[in-house]
PDB file of N, CA and C in Angstrom:
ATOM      1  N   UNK A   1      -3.254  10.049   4.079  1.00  0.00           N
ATOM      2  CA  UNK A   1      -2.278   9.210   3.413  1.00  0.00           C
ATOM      3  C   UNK A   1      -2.715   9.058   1.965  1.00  0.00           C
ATOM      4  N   UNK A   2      -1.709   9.488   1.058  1.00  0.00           N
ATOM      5  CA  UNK A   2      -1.712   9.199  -0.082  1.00  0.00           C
ATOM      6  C   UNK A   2      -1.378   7.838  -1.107  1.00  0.00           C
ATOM      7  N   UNK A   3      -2.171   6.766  -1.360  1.00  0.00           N
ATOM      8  CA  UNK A   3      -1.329   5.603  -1.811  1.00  0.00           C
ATOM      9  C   UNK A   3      -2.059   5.671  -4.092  1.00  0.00           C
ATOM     10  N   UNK A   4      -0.666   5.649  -3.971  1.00  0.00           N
ATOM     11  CA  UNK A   4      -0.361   5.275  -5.814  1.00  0.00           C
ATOM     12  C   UNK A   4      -0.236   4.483  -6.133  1.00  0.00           C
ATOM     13  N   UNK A   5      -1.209   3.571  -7.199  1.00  0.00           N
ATOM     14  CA  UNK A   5      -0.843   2.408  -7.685  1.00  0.00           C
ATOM     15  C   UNK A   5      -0.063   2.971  -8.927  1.00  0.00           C
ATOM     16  N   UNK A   6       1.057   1.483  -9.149  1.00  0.00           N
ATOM     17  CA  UNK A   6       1.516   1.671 -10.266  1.00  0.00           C
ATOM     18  C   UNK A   6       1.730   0.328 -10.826  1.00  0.00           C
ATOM     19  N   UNK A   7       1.886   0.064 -11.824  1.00  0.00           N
ATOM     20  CA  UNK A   7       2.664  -1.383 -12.256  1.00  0.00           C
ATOM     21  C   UNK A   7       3.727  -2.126 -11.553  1.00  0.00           C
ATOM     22  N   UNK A   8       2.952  -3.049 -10.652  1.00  0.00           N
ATOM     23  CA  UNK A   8       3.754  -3.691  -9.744  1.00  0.00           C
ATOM     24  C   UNK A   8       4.428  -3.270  -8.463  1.00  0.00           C
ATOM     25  N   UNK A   9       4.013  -2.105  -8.394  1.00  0.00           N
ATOM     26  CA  UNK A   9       3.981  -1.682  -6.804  1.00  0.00           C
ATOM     27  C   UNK A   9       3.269  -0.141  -6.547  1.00  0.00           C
ATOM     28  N   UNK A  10       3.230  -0.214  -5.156  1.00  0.00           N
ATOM     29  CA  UNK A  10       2.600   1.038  -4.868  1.00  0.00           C
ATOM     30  C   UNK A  10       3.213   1.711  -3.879  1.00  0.00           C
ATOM     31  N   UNK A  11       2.894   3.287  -4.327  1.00  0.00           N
ATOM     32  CA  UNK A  11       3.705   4.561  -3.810  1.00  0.00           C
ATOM     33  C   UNK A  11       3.005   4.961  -2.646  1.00  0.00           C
ATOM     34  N   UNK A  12       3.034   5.429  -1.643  1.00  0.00           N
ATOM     35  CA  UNK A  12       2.780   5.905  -0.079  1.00  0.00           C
ATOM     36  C   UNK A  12       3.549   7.831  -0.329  1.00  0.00           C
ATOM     37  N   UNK A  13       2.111   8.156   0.525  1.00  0.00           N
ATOM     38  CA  UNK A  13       2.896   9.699   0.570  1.00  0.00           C
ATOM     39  C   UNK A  13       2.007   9.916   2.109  1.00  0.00           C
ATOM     40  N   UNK A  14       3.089  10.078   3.029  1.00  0.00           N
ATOM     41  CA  UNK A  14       2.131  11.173   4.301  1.00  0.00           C
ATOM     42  C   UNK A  14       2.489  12.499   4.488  1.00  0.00           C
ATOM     43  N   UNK A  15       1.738  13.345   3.803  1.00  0.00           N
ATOM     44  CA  UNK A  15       1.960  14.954   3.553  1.00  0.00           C
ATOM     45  C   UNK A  15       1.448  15.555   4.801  1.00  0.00           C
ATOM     46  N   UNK A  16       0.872  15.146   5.864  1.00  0.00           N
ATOM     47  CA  UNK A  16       0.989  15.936   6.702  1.00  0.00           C
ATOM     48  C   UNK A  16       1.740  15.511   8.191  1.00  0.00           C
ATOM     49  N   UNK A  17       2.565  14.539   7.747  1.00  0.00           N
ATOM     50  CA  UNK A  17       4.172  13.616   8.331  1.00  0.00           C
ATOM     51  C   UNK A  17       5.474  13.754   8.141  1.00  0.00           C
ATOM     52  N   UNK A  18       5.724  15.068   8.128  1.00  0.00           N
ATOM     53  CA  UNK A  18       7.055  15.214   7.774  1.00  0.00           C
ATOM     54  C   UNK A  18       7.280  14.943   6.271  1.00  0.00           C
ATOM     55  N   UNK A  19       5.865  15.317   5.388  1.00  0.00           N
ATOM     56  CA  UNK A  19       6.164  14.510   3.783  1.00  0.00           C
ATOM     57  C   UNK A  19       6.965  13.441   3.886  1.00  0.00           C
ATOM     58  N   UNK A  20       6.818  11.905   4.075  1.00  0.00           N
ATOM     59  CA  UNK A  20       6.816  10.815   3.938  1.00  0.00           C
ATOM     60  C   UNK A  20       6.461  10.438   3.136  1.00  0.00           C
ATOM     61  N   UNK A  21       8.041   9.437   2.281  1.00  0.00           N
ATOM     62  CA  UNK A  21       7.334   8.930   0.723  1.00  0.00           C
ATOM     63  C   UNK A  21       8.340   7.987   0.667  1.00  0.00           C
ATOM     64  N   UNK A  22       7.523   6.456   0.337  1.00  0.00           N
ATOM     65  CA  UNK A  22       8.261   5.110  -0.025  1.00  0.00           C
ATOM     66  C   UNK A  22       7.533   4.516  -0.846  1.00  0.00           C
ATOM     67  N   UNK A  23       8.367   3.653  -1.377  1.00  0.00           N
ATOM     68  CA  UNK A  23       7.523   2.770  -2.488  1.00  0.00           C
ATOM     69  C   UNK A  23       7.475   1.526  -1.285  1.00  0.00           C
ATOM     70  N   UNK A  24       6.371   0.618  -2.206  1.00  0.00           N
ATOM     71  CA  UNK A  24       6.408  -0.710  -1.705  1.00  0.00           C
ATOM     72  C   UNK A  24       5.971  -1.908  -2.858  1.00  0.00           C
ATOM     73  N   UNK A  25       7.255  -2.758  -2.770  1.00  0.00           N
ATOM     74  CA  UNK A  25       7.150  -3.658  -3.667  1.00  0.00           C
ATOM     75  C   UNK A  25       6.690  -5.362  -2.920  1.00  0.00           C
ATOM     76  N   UNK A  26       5.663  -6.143  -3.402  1.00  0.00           N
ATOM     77  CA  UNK A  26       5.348  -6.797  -3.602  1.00  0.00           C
ATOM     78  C   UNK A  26       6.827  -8.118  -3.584  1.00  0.00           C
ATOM     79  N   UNK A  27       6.696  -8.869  -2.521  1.00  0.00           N
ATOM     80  CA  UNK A  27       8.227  -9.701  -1.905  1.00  0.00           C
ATOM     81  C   UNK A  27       7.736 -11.153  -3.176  1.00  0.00           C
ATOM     82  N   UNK A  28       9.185 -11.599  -4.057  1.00  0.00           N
ATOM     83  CA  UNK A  28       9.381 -12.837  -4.868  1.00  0.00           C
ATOM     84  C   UNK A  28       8.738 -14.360  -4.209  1.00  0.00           C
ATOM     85  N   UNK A  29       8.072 -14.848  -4.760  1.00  0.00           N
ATOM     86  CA  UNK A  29       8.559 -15.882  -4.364  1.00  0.00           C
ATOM     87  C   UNK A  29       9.254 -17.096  -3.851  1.00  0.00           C
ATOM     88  N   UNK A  30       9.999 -16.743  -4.356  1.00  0.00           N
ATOM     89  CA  UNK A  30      11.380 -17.515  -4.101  1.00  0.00           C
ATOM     90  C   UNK A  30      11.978 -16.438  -2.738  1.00  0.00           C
ATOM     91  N   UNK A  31      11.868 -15.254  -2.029  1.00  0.00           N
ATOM     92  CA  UNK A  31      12.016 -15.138  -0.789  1.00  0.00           C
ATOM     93  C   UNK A  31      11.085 -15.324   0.228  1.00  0.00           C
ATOM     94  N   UNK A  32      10.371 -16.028  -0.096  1.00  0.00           N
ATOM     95  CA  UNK A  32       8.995 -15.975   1.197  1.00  0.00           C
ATOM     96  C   UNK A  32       9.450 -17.702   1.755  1.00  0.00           C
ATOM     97  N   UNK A  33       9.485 -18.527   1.302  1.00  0.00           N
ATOM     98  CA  UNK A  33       9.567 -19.959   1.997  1.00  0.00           C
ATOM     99  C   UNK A  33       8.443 -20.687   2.480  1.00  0.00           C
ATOM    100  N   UNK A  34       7.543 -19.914   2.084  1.00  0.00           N
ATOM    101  CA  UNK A  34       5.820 -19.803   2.530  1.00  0.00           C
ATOM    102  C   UNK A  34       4.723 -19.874   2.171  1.00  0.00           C
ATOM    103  N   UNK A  35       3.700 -20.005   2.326  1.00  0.00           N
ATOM    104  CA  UNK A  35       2.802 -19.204   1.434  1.00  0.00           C
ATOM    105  C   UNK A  35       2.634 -18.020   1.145  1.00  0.00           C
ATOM    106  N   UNK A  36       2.399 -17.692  -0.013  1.00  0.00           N
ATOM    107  CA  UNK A  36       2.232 -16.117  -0.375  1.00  0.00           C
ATOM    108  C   UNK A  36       0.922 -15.438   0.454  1.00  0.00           C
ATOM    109  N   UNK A  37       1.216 -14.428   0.797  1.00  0.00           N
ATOM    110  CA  UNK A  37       0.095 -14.030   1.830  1.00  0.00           C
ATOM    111  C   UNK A  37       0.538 -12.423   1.111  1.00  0.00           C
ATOM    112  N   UNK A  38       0.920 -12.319   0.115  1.00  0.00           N
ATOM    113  CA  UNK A  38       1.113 -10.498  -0.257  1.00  0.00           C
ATOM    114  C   UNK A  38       1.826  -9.441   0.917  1.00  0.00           C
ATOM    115  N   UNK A  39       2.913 -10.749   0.756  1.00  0.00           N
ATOM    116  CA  UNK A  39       4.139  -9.481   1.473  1.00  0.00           C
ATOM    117  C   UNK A  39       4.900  -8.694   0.920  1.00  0.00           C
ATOM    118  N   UNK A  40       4.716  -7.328   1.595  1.00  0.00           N
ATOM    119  CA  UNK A  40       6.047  -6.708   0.826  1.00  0.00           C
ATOM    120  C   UNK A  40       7.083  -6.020   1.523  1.00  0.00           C
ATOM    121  N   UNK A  41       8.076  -5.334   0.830  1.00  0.00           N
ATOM    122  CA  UNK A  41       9.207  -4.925   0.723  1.00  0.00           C
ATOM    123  C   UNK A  41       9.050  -3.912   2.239  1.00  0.00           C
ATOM    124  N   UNK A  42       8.291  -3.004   2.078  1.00  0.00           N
ATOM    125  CA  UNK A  42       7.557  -1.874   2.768  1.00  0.00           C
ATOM    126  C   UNK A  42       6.347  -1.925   3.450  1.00  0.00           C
ATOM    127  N   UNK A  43       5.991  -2.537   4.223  1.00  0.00           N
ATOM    128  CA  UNK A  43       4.564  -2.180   5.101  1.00  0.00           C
ATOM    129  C   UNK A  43       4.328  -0.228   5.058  1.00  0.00           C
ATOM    130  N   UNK A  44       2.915  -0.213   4.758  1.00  0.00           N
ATOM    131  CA  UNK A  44       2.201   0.991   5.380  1.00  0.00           C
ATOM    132  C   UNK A  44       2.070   1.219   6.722  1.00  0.00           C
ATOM    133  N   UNK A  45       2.552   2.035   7.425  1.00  0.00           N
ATOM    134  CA  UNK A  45       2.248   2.139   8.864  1.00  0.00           C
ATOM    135  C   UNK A  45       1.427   3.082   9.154  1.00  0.00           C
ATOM    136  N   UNK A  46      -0.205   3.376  10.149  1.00  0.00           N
ATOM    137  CA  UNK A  46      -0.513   4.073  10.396  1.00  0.00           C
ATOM    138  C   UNK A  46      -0.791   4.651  11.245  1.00  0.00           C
ATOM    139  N   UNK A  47      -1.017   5.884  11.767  1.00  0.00           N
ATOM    140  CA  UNK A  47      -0.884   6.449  13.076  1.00  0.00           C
ATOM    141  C   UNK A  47      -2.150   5.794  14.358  1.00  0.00           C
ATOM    142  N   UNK A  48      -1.829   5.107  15.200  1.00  0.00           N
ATOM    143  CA  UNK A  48      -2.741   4.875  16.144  1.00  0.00           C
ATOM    144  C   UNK A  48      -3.839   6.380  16.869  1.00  0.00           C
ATOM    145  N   UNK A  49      -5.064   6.090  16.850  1.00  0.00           N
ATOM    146  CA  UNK A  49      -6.002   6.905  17.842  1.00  0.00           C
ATOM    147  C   UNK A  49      -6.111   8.471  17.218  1.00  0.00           C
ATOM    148  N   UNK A  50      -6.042   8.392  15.840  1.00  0.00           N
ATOM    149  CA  UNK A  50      -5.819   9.430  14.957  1.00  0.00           C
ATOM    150  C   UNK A  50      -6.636   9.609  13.671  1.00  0.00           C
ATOM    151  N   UNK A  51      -7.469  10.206  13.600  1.00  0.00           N
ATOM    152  CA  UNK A  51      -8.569  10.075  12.343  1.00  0.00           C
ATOM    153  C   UNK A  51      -7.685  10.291  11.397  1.00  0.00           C
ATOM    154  N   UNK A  52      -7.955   9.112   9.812  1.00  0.00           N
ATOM    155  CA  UNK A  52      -7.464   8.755   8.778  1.00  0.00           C
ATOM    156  C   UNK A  52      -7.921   9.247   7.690  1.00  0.00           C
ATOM    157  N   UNK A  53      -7.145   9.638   6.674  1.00  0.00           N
ATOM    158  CA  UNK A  53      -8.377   9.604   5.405  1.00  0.00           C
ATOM    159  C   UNK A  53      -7.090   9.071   4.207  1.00  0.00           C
ATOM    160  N   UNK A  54      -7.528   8.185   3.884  1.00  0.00           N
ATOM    161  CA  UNK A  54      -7.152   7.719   2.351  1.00  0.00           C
ATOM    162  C   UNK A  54      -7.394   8.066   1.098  1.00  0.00           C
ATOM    163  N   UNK A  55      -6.272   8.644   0.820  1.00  0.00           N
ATOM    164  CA  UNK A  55      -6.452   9.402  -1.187  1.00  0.00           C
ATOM    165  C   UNK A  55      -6.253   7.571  -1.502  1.00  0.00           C
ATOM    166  N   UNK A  56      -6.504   7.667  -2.881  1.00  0.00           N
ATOM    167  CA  UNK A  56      -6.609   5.909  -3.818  1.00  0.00           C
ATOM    168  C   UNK A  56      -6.572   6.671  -4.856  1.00  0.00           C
ATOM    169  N   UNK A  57      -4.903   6.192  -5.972  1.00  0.00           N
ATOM    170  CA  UNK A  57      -5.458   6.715  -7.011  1.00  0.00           C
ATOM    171  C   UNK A  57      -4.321   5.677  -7.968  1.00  0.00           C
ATOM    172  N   UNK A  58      -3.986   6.080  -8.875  1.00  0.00           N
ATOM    173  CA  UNK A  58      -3.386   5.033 -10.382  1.00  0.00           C
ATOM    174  C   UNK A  58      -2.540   5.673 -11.471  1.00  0.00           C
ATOM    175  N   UNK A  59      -1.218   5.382 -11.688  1.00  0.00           N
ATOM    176  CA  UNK A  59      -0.565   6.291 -12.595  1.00  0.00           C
ATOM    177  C   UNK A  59      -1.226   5.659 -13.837  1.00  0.00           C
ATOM    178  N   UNK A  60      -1.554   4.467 -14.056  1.00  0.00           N
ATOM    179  CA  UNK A  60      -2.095   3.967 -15.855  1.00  0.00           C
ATOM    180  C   UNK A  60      -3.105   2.860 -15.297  1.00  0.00           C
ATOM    181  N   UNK A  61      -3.358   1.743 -14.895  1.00  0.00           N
ATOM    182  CA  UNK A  61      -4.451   1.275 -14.909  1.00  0.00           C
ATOM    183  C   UNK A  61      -5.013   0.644 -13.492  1.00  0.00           C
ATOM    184  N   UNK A  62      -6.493   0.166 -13.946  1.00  0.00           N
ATOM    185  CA  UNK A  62      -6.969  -0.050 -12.731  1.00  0.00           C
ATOM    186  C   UNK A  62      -5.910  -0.967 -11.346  1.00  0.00           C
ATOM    187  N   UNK A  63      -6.388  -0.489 -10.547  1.00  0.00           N
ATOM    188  CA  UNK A  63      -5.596  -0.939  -9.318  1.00  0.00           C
ATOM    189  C   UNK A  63      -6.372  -1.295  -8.011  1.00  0.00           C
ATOM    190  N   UNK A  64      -6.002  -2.511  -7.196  1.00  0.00           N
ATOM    191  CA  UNK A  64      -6.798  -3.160  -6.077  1.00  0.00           C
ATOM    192  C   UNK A  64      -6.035  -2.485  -5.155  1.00  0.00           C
ATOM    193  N   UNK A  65      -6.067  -1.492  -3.702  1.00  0.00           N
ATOM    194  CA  UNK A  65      -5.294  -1.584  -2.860  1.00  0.00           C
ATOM    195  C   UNK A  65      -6.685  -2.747  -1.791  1.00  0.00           C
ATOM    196  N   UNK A  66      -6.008  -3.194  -1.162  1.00  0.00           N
ATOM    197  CA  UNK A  66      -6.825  -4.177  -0.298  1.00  0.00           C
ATOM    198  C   UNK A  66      -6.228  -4.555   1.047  1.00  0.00           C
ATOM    199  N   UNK A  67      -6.865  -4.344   2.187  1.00  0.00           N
ATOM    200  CA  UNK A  67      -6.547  -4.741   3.534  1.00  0.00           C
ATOM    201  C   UNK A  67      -6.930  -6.107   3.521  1.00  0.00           C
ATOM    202  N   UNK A  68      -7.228  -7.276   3.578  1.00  0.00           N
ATOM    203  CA  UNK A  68      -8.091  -8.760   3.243  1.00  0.00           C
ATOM    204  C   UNK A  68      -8.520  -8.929   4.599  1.00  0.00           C
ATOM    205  N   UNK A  69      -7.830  -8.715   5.750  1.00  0.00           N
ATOM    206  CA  UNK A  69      -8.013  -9.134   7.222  1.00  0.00           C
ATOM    207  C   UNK A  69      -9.481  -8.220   7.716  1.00  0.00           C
ATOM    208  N   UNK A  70      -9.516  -6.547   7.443  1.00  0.00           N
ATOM    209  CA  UNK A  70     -10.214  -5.998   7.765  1.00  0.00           C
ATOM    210  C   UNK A  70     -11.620  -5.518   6.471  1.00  0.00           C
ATOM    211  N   UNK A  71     -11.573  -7.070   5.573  1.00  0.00           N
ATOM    212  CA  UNK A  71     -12.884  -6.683   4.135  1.00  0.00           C
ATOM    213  C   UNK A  71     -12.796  -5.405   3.793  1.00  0.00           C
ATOM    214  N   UNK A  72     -11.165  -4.655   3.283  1.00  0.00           N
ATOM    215  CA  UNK A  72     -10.901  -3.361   2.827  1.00  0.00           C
ATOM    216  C   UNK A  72     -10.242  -3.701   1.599  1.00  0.00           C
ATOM    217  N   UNK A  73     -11.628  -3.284   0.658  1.00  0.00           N
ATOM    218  CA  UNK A  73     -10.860  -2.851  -1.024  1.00  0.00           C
ATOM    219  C   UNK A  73     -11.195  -2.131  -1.702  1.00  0.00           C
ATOM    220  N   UNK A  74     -10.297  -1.040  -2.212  1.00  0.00           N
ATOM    221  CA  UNK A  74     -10.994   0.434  -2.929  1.00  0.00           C
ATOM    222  C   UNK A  74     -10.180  -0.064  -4.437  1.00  0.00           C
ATOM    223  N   UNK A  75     -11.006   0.468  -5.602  1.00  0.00           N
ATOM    224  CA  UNK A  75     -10.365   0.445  -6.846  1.00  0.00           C
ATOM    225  C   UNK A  75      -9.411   1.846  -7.245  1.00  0.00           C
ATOM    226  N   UNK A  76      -8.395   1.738  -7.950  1.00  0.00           N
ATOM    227  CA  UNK A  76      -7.951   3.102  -8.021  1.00  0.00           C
ATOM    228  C   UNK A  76      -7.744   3.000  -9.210  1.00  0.00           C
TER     229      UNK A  76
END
């Protein structure tokens, strides 16, 4: 799985999934009713019982992707 940071959201590519490609944007405030817990538009879904490997990378500047539940954060 390929994930792209960009300014204010990030791009998903699964190239060996039928090339699979969505953005995912980061959900307003004003639609959550909640606390912000960094929801978005698009969840990443990944394949169960299936070895993973994560590309991390950045069209212009540094970028956090971060799991928080499982202490997962790579810089891109």
């Amino acid at each position: 799985i390929k994930s792209i940071g960009h300014q204010w959201y990030w791009s998903y590519e699964y190239p060996e999934f039928n090339n699979i490609e969505f953005d995912s944007y980061m959900l307003n405030y004003t639609n959550l009713n909640q606390f912000r817990l960094l929801e978005t538009d698009n969840r990443m879904v990944i394949p169960m019982s299936m070895p993973l490997r994560l590309i991390t990378t950045s069209t212009d500047v540094i970028h956090s992707w971060t799991v928080p539940s499982l202490g997962i954060k790579v810089d891109a």
